[in-house]
Protein backbone atom coordinates (compact mmCIF):
# COMPACT_ATOMS: atom_id res chain seq x y z
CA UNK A 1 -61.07 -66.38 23.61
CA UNK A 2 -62.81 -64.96 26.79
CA UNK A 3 -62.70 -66.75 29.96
CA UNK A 4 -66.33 -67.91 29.30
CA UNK A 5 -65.39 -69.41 26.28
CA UNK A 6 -62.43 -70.61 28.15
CA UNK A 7 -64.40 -72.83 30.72
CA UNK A 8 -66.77 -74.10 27.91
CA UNK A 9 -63.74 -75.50 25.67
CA UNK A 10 -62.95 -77.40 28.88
CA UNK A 11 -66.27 -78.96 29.65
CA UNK A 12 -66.40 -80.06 25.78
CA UNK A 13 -62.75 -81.55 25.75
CA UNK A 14 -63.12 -83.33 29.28
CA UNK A 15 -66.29 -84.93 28.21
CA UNK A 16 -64.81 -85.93 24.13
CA UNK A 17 -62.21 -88.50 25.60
CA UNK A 18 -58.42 -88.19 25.33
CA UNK A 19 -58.12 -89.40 22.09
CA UNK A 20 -60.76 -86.91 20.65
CA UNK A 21 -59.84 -84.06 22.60
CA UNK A 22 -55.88 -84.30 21.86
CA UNK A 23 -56.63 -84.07 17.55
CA UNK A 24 -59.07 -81.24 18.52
CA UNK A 25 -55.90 -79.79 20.57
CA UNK A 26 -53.07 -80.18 18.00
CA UNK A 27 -55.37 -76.53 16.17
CA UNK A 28 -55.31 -74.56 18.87
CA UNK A 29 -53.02 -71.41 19.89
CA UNK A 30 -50.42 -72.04 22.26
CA UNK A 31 -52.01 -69.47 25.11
CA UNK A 32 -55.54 -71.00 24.01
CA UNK A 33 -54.47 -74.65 25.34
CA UNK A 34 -52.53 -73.50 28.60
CA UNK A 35 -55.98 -71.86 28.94
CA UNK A 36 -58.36 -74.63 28.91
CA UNK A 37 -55.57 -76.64 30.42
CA UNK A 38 -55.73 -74.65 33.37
CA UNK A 39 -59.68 -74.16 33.53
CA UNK A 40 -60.03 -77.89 32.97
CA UNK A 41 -57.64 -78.83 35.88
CA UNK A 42 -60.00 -76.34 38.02
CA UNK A 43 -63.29 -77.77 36.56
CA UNK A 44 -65.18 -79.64 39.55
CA UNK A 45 -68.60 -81.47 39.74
CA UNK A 46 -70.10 -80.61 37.02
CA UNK A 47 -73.85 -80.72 36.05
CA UNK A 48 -75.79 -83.10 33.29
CA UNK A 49 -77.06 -79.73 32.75
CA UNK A 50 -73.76 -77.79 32.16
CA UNK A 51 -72.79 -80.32 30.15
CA UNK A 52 -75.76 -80.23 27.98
CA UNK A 53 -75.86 -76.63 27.56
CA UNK A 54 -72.14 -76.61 26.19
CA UNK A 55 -72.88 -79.56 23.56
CA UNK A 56 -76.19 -77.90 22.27
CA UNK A 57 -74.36 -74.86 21.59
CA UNK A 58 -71.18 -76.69 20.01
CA UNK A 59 -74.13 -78.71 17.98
CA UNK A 60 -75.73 -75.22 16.80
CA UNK A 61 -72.27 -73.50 15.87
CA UNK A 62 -70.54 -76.94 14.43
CA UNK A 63 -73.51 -77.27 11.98
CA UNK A 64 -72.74 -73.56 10.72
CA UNK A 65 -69.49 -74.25 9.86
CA UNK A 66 -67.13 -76.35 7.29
CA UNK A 67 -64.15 -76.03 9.00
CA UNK A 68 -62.39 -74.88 12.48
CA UNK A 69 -59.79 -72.98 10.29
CA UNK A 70 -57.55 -73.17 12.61
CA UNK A 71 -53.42 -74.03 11.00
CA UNK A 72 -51.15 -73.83 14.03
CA UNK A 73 -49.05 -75.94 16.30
CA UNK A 74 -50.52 -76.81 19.63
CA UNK A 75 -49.15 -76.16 22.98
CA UNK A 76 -50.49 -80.40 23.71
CA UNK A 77 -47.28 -81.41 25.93
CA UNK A 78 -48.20 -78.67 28.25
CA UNK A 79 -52.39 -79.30 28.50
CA UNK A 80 -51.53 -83.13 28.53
CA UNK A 81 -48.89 -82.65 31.46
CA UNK A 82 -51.35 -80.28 33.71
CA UNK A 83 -54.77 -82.34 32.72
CA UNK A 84 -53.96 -85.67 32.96
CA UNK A 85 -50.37 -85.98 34.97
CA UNK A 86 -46.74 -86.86 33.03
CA UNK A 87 -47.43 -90.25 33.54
CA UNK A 88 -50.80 -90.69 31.82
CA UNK A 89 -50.39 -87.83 29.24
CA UNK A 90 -47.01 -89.52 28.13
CA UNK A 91 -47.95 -92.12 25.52
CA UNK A 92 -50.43 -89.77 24.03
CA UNK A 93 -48.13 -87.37 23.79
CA UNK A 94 -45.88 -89.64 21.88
CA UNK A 95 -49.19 -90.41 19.31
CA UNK A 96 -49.66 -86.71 18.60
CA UNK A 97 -46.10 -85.45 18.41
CA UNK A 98 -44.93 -88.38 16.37
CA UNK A 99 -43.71 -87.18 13.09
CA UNK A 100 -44.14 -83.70 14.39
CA UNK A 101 -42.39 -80.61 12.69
CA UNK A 102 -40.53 -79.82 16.57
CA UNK A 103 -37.76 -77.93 15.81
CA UNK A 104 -35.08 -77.46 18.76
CA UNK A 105 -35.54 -73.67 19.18
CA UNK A 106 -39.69 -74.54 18.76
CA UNK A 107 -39.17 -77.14 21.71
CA UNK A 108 -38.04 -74.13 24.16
CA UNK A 109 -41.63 -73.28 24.26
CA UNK A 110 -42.51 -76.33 25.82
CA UNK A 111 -39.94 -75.46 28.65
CA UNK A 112 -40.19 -73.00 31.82
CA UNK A 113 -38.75 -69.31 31.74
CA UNK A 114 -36.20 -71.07 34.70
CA UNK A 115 -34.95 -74.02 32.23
CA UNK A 116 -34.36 -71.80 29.27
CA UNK A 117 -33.09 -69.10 31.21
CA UNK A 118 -30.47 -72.21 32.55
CA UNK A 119 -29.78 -73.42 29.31
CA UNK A 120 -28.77 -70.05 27.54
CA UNK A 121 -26.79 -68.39 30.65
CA UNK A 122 -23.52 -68.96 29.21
CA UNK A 123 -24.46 -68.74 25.42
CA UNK A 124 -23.05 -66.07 23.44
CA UNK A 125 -25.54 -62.24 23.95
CA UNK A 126 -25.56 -62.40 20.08
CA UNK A 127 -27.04 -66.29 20.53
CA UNK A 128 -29.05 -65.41 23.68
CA UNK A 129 -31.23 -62.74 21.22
CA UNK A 130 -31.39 -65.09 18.56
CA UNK A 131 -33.16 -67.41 20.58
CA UNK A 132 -35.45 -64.65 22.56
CA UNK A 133 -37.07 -63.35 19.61
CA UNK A 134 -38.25 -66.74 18.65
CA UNK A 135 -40.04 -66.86 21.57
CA UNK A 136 -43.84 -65.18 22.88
CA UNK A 137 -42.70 -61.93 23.64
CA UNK A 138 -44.12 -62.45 27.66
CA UNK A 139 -41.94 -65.89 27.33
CA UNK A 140 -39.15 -63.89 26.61
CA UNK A 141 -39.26 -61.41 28.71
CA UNK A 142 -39.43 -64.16 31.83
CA UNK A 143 -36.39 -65.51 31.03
CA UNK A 144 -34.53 -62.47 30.28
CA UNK A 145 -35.35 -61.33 33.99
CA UNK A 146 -33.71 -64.29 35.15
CA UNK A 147 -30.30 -63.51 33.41
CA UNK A 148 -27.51 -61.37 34.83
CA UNK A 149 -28.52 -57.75 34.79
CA UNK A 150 -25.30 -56.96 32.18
CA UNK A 151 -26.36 -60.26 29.77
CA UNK A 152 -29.71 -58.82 30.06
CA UNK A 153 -29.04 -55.20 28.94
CA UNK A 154 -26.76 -56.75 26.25
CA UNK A 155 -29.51 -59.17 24.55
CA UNK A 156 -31.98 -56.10 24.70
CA UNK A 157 -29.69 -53.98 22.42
CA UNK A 158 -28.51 -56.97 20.48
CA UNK A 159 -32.79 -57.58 19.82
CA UNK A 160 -33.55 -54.03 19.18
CA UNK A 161 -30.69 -54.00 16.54
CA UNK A 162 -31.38 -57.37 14.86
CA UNK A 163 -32.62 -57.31 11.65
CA UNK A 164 -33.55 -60.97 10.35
CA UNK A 165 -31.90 -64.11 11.12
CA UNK A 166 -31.03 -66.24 7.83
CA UNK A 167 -32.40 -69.58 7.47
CA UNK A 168 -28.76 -71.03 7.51
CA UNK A 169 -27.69 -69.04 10.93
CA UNK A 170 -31.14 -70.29 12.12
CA UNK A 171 -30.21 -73.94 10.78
CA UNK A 172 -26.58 -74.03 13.01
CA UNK A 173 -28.79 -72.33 15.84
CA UNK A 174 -31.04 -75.12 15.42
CA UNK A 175 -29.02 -77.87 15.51
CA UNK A 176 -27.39 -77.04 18.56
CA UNK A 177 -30.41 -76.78 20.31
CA UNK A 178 -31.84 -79.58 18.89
CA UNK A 179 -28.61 -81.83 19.86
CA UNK A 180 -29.70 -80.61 23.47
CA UNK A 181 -33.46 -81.10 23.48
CA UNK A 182 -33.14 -84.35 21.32
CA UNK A 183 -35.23 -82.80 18.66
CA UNK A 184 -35.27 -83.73 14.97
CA UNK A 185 -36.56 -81.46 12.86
CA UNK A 186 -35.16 -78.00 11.16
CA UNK A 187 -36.99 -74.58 10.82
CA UNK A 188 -37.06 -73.24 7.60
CA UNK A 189 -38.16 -69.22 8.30
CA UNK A 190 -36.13 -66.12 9.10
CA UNK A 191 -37.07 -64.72 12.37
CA UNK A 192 -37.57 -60.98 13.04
CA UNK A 193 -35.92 -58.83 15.48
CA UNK A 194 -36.16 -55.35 15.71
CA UNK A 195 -37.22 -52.13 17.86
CA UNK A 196 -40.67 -53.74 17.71
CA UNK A 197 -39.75 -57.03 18.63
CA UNK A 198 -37.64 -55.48 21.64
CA UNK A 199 -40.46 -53.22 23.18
CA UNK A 200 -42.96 -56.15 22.82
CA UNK A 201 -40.66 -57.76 25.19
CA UNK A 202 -40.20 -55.32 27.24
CA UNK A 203 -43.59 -54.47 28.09
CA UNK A 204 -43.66 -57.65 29.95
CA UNK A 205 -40.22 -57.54 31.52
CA UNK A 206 -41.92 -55.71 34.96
CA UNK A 207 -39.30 -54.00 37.22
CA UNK A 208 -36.01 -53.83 35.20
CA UNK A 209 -37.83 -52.19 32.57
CA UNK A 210 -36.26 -48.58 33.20
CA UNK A 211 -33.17 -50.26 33.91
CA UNK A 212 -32.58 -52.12 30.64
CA UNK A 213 -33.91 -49.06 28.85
CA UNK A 214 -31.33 -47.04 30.11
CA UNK A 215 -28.79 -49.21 29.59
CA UNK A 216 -29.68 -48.71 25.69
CA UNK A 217 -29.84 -45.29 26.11
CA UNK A 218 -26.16 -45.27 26.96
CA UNK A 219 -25.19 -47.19 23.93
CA UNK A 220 -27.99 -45.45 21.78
CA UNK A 221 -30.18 -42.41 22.53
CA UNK A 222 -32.18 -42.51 19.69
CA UNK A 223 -32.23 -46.43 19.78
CA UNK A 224 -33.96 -46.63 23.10
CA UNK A 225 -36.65 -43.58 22.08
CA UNK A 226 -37.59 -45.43 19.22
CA UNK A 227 -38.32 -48.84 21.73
CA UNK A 228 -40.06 -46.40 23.94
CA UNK A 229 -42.38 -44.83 21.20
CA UNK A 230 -43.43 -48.61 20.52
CA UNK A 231 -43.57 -49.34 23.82
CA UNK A 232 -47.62 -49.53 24.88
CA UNK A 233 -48.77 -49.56 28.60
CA UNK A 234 -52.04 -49.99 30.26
CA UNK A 235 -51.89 -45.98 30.63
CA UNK A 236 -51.65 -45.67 26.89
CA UNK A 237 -55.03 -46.16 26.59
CA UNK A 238 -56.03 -42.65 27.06
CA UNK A 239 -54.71 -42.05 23.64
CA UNK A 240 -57.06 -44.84 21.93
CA UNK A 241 -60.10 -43.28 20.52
CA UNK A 242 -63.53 -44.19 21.60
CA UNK A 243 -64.87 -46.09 19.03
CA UNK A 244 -61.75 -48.10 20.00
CA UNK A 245 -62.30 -48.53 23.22
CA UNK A 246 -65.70 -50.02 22.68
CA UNK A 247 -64.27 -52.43 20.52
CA UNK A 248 -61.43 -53.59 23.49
CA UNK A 249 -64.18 -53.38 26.08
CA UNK A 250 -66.25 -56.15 24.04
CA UNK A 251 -63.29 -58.77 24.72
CA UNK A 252 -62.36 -58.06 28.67
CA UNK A 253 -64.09 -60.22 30.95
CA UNK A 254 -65.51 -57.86 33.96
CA UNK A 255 -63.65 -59.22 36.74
CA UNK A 256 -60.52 -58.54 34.76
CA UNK A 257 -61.25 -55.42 34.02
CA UNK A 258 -62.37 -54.43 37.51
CA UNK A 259 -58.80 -55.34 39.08
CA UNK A 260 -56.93 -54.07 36.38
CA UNK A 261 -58.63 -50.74 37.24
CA UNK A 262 -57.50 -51.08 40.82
CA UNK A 263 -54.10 -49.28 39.28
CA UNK A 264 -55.07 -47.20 36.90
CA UNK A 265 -55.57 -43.54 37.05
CA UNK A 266 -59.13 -41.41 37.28
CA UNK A 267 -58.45 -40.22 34.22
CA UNK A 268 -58.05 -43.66 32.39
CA UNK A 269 -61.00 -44.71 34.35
CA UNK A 270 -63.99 -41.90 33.74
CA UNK A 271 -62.28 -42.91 29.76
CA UNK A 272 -63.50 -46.15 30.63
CA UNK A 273 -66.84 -45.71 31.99
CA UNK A 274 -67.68 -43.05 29.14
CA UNK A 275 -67.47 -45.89 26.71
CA UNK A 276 -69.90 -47.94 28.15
CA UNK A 277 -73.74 -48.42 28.54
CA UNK A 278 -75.00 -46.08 31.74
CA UNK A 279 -75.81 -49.74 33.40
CA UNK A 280 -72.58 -51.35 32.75
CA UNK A 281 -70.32 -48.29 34.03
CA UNK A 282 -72.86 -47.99 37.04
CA UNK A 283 -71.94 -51.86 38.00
CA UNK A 284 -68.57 -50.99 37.08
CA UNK A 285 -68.64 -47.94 39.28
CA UNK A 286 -69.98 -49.66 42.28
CA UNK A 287 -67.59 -52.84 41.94
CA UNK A 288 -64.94 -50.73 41.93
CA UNK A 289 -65.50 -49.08 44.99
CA UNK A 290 -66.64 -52.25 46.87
CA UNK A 291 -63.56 -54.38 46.00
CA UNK A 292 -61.13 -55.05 48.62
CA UNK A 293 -56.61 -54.53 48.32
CA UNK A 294 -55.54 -56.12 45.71
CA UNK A 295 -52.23 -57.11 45.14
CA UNK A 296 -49.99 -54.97 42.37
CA UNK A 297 -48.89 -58.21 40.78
CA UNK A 298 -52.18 -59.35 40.49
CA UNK A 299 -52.98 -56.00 38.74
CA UNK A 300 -50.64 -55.93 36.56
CA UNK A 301 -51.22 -59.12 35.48
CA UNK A 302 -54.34 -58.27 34.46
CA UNK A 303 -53.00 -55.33 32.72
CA UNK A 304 -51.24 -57.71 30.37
CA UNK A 305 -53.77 -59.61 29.82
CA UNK A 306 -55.64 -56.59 28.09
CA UNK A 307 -52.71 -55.39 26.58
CA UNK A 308 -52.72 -58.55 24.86
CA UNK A 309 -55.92 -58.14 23.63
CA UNK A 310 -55.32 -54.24 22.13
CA UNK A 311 -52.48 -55.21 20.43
CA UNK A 312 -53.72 -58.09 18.54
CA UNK A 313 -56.69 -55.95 18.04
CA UNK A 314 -54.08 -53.18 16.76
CA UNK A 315 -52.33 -56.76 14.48
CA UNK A 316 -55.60 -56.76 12.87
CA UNK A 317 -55.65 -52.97 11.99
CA UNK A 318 -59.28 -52.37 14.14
CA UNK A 319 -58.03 -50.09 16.69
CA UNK A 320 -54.88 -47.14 16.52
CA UNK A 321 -52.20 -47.42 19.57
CA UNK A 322 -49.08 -45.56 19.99
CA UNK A 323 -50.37 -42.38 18.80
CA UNK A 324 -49.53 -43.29 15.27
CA UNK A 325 -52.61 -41.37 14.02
CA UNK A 326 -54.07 -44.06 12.05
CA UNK A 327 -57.85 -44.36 11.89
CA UNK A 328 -59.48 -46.91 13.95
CA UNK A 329 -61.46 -50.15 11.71
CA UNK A 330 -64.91 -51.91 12.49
């Protein structure tokens, strides 16, 4: 969902009522509601105009349509919380959670990297992975960076190494967490591990990336070269194909690309401006050079963000990453 989509979601929720808004919420992606929870907390004086913009065009695409089509588990305790304060959000949370298929490994997602990291510290590695792999790989990697270095090298190998969890090792798993969280229900799925699972991770793990790496590397050479060959940074790009780049460049908001091209290299960026129309890269050009320092986290952040979107794009089979020489899709 682009950021423009982003802020309309918002204006349409905040003007539905709570009621309304939290059944529309309980279909949405977990990143898609701490999203609109975020642009909703930032929304300010609005328009009878804005507003009316955003319902004609929910009136034009609702009438096209049967069905959202959307089957997942909403992130609703964490929009609630940030849009409406723990106080008010707390009996409608209870309405749309009641009944709710919340496992106790599921309810980690509702926590912070710091309380997870807290409530594993002294768990078993084997456990620690267990857990980690259950979770968004950018979740993940937050808490693992909070760990002791050595418990953090150790869960990487054990993650990179782990094949499946069994439903009844996830069941025991479960219950312990769920006697912790006060959580009722039981999952019912194996959970992947893996050398994909582990450089998913690790892409977002920042500054003890090299360090974790070659702390596999000691146990297993060809281990840690098989993470790194699934490994995919922003620089990576230069080995995407045009007609794939195109197809990224359609989903990243300007302004996100424009910082995120603060750190790249001129290489990555002439790839960049090749792919687009003479106007667009002229803009881009010029933006470029007229933006101020920016800070690297803020950079990188961005970074992920795209990342994000060329590997779901890559999910979905429409564009080739990791130099796997696959063809691109349209």
């Amino acid at each position: 969902m682009s950021d423009v989509g982003i802020n309309k979601s918002a204006i349409l929720l905040l003007t539905l009522g709570a009621d309304e808004a939290a059944e529309v919420m309980k279909f949405l992606e977990p990143k898609e509601v701490q999203k609109i929870s975020t642009a909703m907390v930032a929304l300010k004086n609005l328009t009878r105009e804005e507003i009316s913009v955003v319902f004609e065009e929910f009136h034009q695409i609702a009438a096209e349509k049967t069905t959202f089509g959307m089957d997942s588990d909403a992130y609703i305790r964490d929009m609630l919380q940030k849009a409406l304060g723990d106080d008010k959000a707390a009996g409608l949370i209870d309405r749309i959670l009641h009944n709710s298929d919340t496992s106790g490994i599921e309810s980690l997602k509702w926590m912070d990297p710091a309380s997870i990291a807290e409530l594993v510290s002294n768990e078993h590695p084997q456990i620690i992975a267990t857990i980690m792999v259950h979770l968004e790989p950018d979740q993940a990697a937050s808490v693992l960076s909070l760990l002791a270095e050595r418990t953090r090298n150790d869960v990487m190998l054990r993650i990179a190494t782990l094949d499946s969890v069994q439903p009844v090792a996830l069941h025991e798993l479960n219950d312990v967490l769920t006697k912790l969280l006060s959580g009722n229900a039981v999952t019912k799925k194996s959970i992947k591990g893996g050398v994909r699972t582990a450089a998913e991770i690790l892409n977002f793990i920042g500054g003890t990336q090299e360090a974790v790496l070659d702390s596999v590397r000691g146990h297993d050479a060809d281990l840690a070269q098989k993470i790194m060959d699934e490994m995919f940074v922003f620089e990576d790009l230069m080995d995407i194909e045009d007609r794939g780049i195109q197809l990224i460049l359609r989903e990243v908001q300007s302004e996100s690309l424009i910082v995120a091209l603060k750190g790249a290299s001129e290489e990555l960026r002439d790839k960049i401006l090749k792919n687009m129309s003479q106007r667009a890269a002229e803009m881009l050009r010029e933006d470029l050079e007229s933006k101020g320092p920016v800070k690297l986290s803020e950079v990188e952040s961005e970074q992920k963000e795209i990342l994000k979107i060329v590997r779901r794009l890559s999910d979905e089979g429409q564009v080739s990453i990791g130099g796997k020489g696959d063809e691109a899709y349209v």
